[in-house]
C-alpha atoms as a PDB file:
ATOM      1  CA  UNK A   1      -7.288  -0.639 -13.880  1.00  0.00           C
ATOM      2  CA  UNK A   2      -5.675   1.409 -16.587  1.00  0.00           C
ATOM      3  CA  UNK A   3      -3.205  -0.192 -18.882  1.00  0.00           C
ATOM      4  CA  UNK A   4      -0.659   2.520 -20.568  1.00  0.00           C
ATOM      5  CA  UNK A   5       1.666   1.146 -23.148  1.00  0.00           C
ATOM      6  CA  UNK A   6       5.665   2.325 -23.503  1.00  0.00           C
ATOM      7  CA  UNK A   7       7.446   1.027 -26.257  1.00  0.00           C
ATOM      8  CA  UNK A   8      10.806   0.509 -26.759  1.00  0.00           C
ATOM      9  CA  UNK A   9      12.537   0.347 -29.801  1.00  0.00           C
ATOM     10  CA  UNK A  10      15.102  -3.014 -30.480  1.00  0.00           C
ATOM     11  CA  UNK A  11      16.836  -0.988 -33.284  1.00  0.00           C
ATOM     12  CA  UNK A  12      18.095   2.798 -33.863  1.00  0.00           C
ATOM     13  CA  UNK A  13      15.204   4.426 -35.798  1.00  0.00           C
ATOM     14  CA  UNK A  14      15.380   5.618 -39.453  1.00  0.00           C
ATOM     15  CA  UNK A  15      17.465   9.178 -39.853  1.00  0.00           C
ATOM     16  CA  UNK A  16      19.765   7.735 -36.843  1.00  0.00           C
ATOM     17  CA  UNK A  17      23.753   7.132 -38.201  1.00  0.00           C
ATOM     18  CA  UNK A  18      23.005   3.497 -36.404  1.00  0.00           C
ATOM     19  CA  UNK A  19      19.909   3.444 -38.496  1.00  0.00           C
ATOM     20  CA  UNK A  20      18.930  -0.415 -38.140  1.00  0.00           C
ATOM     21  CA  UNK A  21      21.672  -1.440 -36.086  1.00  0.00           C
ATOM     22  CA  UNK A  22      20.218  -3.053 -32.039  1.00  0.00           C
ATOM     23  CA  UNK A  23      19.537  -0.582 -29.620  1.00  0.00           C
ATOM     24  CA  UNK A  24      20.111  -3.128 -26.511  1.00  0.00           C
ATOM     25  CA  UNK A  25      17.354  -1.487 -24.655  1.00  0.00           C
ATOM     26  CA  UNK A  26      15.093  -4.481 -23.665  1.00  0.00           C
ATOM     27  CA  UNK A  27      18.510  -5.862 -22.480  1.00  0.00           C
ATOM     28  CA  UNK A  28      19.872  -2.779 -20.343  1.00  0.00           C
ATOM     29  CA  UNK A  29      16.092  -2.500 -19.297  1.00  0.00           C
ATOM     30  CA  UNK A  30      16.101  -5.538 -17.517  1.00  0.00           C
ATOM     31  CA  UNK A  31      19.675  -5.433 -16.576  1.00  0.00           C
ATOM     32  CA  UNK A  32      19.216  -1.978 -14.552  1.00  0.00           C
ATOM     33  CA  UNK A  33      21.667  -0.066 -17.215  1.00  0.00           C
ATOM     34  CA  UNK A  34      18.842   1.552 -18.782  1.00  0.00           C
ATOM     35  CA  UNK A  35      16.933   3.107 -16.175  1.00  0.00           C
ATOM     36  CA  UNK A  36      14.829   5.903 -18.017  1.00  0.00           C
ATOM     37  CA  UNK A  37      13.282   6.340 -21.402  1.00  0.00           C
ATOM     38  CA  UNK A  38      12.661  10.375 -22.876  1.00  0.00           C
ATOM     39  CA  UNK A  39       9.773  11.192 -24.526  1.00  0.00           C
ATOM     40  CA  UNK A  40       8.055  14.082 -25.783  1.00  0.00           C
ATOM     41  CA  UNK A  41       4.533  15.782 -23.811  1.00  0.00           C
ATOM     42  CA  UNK A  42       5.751  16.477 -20.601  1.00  0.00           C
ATOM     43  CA  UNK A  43       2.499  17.009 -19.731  1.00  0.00           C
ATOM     44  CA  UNK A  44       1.120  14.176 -20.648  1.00  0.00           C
ATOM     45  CA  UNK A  45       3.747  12.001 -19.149  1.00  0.00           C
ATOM     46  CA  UNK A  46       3.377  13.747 -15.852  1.00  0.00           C
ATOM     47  CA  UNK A  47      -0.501  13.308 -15.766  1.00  0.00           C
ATOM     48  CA  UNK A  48      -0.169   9.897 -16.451  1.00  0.00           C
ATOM     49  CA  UNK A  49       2.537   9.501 -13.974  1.00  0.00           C
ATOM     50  CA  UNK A  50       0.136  10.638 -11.249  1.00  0.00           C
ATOM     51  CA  UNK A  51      -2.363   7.998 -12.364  1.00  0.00           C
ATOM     52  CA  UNK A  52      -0.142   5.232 -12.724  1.00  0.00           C
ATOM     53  CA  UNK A  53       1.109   6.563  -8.599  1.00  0.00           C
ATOM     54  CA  UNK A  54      -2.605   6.818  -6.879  1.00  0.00           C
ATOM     55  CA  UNK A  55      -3.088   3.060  -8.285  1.00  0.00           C
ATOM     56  CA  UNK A  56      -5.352   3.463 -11.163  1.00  0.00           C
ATOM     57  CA  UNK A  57      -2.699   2.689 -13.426  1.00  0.00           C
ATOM     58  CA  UNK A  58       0.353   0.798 -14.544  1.00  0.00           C
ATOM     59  CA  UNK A  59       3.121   1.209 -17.406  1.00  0.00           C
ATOM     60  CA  UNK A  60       3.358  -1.599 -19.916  1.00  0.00           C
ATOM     61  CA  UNK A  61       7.031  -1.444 -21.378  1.00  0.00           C
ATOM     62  CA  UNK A  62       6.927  -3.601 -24.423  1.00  0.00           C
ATOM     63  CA  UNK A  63       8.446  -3.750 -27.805  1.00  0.00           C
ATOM     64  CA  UNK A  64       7.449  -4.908 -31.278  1.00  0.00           C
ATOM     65  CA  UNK A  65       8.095  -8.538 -31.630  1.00  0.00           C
ATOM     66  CA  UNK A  66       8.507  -7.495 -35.497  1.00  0.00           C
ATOM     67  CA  UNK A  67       7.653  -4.668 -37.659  1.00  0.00           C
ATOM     68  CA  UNK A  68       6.167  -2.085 -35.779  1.00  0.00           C
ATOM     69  CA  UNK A  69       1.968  -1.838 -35.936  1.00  0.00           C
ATOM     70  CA  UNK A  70       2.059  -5.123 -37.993  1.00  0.00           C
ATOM     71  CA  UNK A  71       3.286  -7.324 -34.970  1.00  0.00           C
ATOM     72  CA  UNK A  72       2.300  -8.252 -31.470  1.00  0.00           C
ATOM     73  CA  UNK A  73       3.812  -6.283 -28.736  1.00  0.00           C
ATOM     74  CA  UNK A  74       5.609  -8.340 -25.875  1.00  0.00           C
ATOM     75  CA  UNK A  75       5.546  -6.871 -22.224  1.00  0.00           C
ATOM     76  CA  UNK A  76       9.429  -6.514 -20.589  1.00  0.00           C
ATOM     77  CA  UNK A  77       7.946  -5.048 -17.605  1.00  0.00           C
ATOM     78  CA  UNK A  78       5.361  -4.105 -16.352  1.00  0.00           C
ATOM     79  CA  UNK A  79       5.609  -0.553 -13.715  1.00  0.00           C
ATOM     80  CA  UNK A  80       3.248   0.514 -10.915  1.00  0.00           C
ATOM     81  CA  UNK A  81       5.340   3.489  -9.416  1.00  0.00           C
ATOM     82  CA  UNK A  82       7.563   6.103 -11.918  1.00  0.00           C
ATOM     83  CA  UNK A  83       8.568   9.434 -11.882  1.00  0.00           C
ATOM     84  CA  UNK A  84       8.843  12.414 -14.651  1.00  0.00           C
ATOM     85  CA  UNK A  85      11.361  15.039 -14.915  1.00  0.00           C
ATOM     86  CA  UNK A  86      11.486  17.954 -17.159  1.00  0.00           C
ATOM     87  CA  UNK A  87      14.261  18.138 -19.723  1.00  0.00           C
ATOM     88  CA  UNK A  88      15.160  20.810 -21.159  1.00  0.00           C
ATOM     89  CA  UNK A  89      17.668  21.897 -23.418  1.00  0.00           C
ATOM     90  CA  UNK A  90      21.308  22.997 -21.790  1.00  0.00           C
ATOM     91  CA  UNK A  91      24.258  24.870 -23.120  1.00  0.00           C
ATOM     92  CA  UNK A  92      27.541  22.864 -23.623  1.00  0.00           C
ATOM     93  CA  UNK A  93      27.640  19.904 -21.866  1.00  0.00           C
ATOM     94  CA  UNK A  94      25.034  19.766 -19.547  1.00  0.00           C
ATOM     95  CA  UNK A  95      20.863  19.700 -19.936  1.00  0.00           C
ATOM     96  CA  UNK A  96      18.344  21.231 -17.251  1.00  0.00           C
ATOM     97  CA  UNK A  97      16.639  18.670 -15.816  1.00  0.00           C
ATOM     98  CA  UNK A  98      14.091  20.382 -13.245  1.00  0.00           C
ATOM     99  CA  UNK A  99      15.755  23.430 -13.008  1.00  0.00           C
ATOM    100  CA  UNK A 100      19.417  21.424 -12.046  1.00  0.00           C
ATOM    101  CA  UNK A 101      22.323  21.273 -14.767  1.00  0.00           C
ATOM    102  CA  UNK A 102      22.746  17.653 -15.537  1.00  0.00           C
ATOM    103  CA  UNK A 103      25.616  16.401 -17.403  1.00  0.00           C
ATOM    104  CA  UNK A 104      24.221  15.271 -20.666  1.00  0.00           C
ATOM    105  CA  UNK A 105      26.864  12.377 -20.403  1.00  0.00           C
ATOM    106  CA  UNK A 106      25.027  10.771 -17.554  1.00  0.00           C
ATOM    107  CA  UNK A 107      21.609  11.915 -19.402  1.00  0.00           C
ATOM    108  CA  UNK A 108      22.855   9.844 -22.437  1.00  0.00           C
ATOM    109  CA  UNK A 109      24.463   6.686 -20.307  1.00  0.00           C
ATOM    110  CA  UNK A 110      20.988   6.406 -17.930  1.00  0.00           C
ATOM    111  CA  UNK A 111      18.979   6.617 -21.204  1.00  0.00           C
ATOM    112  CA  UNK A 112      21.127   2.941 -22.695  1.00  0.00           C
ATOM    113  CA  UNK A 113      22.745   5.019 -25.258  1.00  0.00           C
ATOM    114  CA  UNK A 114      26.489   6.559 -25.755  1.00  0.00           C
ATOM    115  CA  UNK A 115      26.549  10.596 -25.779  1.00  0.00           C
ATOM    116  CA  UNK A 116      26.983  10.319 -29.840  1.00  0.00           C
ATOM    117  CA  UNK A 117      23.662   7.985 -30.374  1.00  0.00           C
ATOM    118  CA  UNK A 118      21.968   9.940 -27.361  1.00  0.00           C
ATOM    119  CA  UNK A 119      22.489  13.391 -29.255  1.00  0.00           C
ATOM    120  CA  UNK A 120      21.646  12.233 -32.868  1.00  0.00           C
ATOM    121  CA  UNK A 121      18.577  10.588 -31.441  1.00  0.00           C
ATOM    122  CA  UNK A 122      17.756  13.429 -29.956  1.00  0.00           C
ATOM    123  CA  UNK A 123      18.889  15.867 -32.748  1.00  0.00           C
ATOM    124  CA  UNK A 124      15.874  18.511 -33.827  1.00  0.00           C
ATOM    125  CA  UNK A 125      14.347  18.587 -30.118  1.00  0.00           C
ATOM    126  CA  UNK A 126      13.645  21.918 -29.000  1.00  0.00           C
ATOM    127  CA  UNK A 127      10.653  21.714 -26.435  1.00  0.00           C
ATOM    128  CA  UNK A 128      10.575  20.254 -23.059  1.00  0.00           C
ATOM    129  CA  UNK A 129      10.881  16.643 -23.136  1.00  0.00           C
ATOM    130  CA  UNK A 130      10.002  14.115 -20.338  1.00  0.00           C
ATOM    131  CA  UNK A 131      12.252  11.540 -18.739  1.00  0.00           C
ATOM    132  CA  UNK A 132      10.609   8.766 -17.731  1.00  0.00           C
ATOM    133  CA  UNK A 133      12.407   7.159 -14.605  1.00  0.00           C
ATOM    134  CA  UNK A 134      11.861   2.945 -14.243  1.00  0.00           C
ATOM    135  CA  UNK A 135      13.507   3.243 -11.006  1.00  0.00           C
ATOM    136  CA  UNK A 136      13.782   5.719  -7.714  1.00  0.00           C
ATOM    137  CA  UNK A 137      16.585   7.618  -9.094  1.00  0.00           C
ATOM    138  CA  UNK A 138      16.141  11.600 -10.112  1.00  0.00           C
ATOM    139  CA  UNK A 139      18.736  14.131 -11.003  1.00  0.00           C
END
């Protein structure tokens, strides 16, 4: 069986205001706060959805136990069922998330992050983007 990795940062990425500071996300993971992740490739996520579905795959969610690529990885969970929306970009305060306007509050809050850190993580994006759901929920 199939093996795809996820990996969550433990601190806000360079260029982010928070730049450094903890992200919480293993912690809201595990507590059910944090129940999706958004990543780019729609596509991509949503073919490897449907592997990780039929049973010829799971999803790995780990983090870097130090510096990224220079440290080992350890595994917070470990998924054998998700689901992928489509995100795309909304006017004023709400996103489309498959074809529905989503409050980009809730967007922000279900991704472990406050509206502020959600939209200067996010800042730049312009294509579809995939969220990755950990749990049965969908907008």
């Amino acid at each position: 069986m199939k093996t795809y990795t996820l990996l969550i940062s433990k601190t806000f990425l360079n260029g982010h205001r928070k730049e450094g500071d903890p992200t919480y996300f293993i912690g809201n993971i595990i507590a059910g706060v944090k129940i999706h992740t958004i990543r780019r490739n729609y596509e991509f996520w949503l073919n490897r959805a449907n592997e990780i579905n039929s049973g010829r795959a799971v999803l790995s969610i780990r983090y870097w136990i130090g510096k990224p690529y220079r440290s080992k990885q350890i595994k917070i969970i470990e998924l054998n069922k998700i689901s992928v929306q489509k995100l795309e970009g909304g006017k004023h305060d709400y996103a489309i998330v498959d074809g529905k306007k989503v409050p980009w509050e809730l967007i922000a809050r279900n991704d472990g992050l406050s509206l502020d850190d959600f939209k200067d993580w996010f800042k730049g994006y312009t294509n579809a983007l995939a969220i990755i759901q950990f749990t049965d929920f969908k907008y």
